[in-house]
Protein backbone atom coordinates (compact mmCIF):
# COMPACT_ATOMS: atom_id res chain seq x y z
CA UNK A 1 -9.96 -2.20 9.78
CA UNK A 2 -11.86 -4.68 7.87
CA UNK A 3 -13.11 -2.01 5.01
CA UNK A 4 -9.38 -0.04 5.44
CA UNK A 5 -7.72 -3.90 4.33
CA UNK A 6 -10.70 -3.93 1.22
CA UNK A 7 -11.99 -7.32 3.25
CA UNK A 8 -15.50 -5.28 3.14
CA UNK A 9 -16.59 -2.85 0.47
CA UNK A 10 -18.29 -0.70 3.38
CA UNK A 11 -18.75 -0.30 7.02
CA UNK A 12 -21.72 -2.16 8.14
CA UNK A 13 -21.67 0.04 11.20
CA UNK A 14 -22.92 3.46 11.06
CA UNK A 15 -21.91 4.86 14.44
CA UNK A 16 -18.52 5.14 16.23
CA UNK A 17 -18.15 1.57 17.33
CA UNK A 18 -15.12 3.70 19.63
CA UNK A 19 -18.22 5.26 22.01
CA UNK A 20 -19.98 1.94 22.64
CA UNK A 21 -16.78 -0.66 23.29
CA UNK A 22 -13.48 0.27 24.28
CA UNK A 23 -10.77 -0.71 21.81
CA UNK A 24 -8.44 -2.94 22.90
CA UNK A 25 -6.92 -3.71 19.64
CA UNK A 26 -3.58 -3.89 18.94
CA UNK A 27 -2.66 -1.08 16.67
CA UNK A 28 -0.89 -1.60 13.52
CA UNK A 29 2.48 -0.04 13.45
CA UNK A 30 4.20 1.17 10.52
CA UNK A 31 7.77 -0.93 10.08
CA UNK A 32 10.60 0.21 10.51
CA UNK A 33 13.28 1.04 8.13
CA UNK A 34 15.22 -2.05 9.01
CA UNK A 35 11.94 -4.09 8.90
CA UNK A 36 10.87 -3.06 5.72
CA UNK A 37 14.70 -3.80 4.12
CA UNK A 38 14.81 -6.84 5.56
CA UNK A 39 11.27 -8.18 4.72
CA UNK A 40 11.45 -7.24 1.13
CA UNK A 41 15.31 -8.55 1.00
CA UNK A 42 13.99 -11.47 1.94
CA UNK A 43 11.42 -11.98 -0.65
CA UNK A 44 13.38 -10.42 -3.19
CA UNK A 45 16.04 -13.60 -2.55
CA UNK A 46 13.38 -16.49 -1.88
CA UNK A 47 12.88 -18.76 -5.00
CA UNK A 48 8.77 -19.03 -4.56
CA UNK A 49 7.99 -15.32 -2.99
CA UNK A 50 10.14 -13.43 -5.41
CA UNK A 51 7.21 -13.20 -8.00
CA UNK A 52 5.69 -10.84 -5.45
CA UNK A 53 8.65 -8.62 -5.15
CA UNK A 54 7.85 -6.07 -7.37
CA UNK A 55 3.83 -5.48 -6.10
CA UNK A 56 4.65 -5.47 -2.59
CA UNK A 57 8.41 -3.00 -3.22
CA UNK A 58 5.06 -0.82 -5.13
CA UNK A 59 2.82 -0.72 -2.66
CA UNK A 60 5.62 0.30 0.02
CA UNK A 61 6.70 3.21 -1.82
CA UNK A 62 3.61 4.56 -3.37
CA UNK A 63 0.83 4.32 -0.86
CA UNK A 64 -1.85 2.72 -2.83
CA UNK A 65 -4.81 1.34 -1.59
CA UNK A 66 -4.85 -2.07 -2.21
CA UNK A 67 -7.99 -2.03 -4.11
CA UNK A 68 -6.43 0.99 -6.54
CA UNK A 69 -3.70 -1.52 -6.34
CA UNK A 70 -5.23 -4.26 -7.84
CA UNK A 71 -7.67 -2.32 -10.48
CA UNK A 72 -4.67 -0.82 -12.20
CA UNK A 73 -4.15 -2.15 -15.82
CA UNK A 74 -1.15 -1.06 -17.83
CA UNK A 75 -2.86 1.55 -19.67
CA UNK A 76 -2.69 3.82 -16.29
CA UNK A 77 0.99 3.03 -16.15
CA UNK A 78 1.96 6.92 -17.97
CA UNK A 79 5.68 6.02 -18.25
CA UNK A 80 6.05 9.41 -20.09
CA UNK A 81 5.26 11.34 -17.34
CA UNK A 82 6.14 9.20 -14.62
CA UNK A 83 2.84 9.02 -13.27
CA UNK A 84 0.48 6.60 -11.91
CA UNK A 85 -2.89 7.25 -12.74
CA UNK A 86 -5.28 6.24 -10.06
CA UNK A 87 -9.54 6.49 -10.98
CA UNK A 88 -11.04 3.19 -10.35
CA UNK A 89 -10.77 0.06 -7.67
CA UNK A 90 -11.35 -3.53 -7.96
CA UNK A 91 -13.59 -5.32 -5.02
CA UNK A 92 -14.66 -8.85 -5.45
CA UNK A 93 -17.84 -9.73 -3.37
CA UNK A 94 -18.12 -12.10 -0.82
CA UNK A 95 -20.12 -13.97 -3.70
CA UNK A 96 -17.39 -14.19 -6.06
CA UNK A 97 -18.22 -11.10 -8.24
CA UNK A 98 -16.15 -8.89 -9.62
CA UNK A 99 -16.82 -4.75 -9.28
CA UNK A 100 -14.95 -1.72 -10.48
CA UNK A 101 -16.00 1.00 -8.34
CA UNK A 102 -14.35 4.89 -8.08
CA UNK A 103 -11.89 5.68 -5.22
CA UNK A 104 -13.11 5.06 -1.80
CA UNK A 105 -13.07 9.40 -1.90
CA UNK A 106 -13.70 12.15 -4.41
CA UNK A 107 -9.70 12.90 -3.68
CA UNK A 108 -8.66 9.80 -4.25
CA UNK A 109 -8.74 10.16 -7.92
CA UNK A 110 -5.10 11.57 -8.49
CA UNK A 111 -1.99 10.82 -10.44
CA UNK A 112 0.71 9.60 -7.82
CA UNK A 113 4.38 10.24 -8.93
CA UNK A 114 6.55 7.26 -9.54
CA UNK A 115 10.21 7.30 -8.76
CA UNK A 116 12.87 5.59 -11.00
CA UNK A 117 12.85 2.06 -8.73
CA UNK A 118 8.70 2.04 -8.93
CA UNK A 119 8.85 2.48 -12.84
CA UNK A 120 11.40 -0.28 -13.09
CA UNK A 121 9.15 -2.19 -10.90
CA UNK A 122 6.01 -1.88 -13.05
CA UNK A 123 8.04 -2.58 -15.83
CA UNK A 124 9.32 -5.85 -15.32
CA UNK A 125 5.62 -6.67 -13.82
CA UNK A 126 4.55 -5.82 -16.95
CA UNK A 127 7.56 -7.54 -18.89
CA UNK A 128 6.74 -10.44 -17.43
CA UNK A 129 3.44 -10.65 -17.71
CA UNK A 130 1.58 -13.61 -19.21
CA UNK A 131 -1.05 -12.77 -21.66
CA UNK A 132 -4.60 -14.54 -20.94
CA UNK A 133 -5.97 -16.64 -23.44
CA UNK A 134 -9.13 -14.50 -22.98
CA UNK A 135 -8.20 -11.12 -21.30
CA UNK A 136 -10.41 -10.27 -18.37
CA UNK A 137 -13.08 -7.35 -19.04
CA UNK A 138 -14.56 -5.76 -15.81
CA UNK A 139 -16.14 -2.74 -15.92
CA UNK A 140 -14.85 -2.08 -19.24
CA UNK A 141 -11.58 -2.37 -18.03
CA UNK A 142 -9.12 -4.45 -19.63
CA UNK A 143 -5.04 -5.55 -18.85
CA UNK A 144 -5.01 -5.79 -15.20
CA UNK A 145 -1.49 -6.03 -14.00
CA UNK A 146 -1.95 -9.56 -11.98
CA UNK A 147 -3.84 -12.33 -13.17
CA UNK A 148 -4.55 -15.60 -10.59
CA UNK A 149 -4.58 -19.09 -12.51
CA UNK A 150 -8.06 -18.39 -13.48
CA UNK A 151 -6.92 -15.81 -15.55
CA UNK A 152 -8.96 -13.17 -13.09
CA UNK A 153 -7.09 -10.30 -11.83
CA UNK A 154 -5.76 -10.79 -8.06
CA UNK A 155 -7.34 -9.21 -5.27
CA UNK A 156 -6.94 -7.73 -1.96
CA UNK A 157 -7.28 -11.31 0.09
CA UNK A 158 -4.97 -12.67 -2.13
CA UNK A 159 -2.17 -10.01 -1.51
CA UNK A 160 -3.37 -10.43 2.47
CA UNK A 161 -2.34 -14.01 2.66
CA UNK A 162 0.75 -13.76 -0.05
CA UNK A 163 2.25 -11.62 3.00
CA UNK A 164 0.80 -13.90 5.70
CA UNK A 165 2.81 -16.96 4.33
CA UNK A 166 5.48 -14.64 3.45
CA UNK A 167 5.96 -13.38 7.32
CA UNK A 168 5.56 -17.40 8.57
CA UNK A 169 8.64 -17.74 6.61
CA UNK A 170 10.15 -15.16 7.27
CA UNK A 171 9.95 -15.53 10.75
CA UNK A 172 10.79 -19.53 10.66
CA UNK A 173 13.85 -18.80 8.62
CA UNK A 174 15.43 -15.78 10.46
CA UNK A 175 14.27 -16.84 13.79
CA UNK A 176 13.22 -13.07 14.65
CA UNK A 177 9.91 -12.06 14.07
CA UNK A 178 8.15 -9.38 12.18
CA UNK A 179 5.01 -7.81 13.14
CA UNK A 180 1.80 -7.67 11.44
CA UNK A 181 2.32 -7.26 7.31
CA UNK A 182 -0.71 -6.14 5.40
CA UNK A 183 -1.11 -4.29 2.12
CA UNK A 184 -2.65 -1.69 4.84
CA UNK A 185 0.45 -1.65 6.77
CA UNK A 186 2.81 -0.90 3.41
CA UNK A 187 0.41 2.04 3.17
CA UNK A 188 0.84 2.91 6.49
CA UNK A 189 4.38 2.57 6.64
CA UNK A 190 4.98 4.99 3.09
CA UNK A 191 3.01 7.83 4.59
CA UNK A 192 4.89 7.49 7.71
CA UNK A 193 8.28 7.45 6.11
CA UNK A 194 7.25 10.28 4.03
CA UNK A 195 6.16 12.61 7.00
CA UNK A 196 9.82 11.76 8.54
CA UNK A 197 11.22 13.15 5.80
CA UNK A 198 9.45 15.83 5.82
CA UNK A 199 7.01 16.23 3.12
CA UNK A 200 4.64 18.61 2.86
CA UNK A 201 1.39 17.28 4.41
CA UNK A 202 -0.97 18.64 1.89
CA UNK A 203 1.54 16.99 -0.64
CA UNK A 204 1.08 13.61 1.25
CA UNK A 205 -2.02 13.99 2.03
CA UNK A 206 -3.14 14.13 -1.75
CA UNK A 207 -0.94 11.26 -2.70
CA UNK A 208 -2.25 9.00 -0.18
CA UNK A 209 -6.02 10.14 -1.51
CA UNK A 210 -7.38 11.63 1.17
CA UNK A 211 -9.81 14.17 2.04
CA UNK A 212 -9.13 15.22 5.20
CA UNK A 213 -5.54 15.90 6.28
CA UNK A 214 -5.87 15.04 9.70
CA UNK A 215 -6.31 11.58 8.70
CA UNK A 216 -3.07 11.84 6.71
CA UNK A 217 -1.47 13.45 10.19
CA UNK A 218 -3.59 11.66 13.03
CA UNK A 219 -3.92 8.24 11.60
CA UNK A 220 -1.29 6.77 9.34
CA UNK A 221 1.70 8.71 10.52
CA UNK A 222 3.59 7.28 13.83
CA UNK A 223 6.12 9.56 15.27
CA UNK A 224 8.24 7.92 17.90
CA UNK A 225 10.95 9.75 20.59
CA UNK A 226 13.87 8.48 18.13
CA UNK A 227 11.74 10.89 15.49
CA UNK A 228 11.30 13.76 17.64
CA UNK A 229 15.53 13.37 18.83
CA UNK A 230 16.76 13.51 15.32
CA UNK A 231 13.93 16.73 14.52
CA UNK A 232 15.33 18.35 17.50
CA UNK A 233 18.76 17.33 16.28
CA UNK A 234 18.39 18.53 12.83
CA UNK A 235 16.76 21.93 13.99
CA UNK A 236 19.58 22.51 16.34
CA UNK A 237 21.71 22.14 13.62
CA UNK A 238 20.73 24.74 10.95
CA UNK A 239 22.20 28.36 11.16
CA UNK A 240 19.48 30.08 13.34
CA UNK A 241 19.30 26.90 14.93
CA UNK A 242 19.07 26.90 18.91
CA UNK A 243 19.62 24.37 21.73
């Protein structure tokens, strides 16, 4: 979970942890369609989270990594074609120290497709951006999308406790709670919503970057009885259709 949130850069473990201790974890759900509205209505409206509107309404509705999240600079942003180009991540060691590394696999360099609310999103990031006295160079790579008051680019932990704070707010203001919010979980949640609607798996399986589609079917998608009702539903309802 640790290396899926970009906490690690890799797995210290090289053997299924699974055949030694049983997990007793608590499994991170994907939210729900009200959940999701509701959390990002709520930052959306709140005077101090609202900055983060736009990055977290992206990473719902692309499926990013985090860490392709954070090492895109506007230069990958094709607005011609519509496309987000993803080749490159951005780690920062437990030391401080700054990496650009490829995609965590050989499929997860790709060019995800950006619908008209994501480019309006990355536009107004960008819009908005301030310009850095002295622009950050890692790796080569120059005009990340979110700088910190450093003037560094932001980072997976800082995302992980934007949405930490976020949720304790959230939760003290609405009096209902919300489970678990992590970048991981918006990822989670936009593969999810996509096999509801029925994409093609080897469609979502290359915009989530993977290279294996049983992870894309076996680990980030949750299908629930309310899912397999409304399938049933819908089935029964086409011409051939039989109950």
């Amino acid at each position: 979970m640790a290396e899926d949130d970009d906490l690690i850069r890799k797995n210290p473990f090289g053997f299924e942890l699974a055949t030694i201790i049983e997990n007793d974890s608590e499994p991170r759900e994907a939210l729900t369609e009200r959940q999701q509205k509701d959390y990002l209505d709520f930052i959306r409206n709140d005077k101090h989270y609202c900055q983060y509107y736009d990055g977290i309404f992206i990473l719902f509705n692309t499926g990013l990594r985090i860490s392709e999240f954070c090492g895109l600079t506007i230069s990958y942003i094709d607005f011609d074609s519509k496309r987000i180009n993803v080749e490159r991540q951005l780690i920062r060691t437990s030391e401080g120290k700054y990496i650009i590394e490829n995609p965590k696999t050989q499929s997860g360099n790709r060019s995800i497709p950006m619908i008209a609310e994501v480019e309006a999103a990355f536009q107004r990031i960008i819009g908005s951006r301030k310009r850095a006295k002295l622009e950050p160079i890692i790796g080569g790579c120059v005009g990340f999308l979110f700088l910190d008051k450093n003037g560094m680019p932001r980072v997976a932990l800082h995302w992980e406790k934007v949405m930490q704070r976020i949720r304790a707010k959230y939760t003290s203001e609405r009096l209902r709670p919300l489970p678990k919010i992590t970048p991981h979980v918006c990822r989670h949640t936009f593969c999810t919503n996509m096999s509801r609607l029925g994409m093609n798996p080897k469609m979502l399986q290359y915009i989530m970057g993977h290279a294996d589609v049983g992870v894309t079917l076996n680990t980030y998608t949750h299908v629930k009885i309310e899912d397999a009702e409304s399938e049933m539903q819908r089935l029964a309802e086409l011409p051939n259709g039989k109950t």
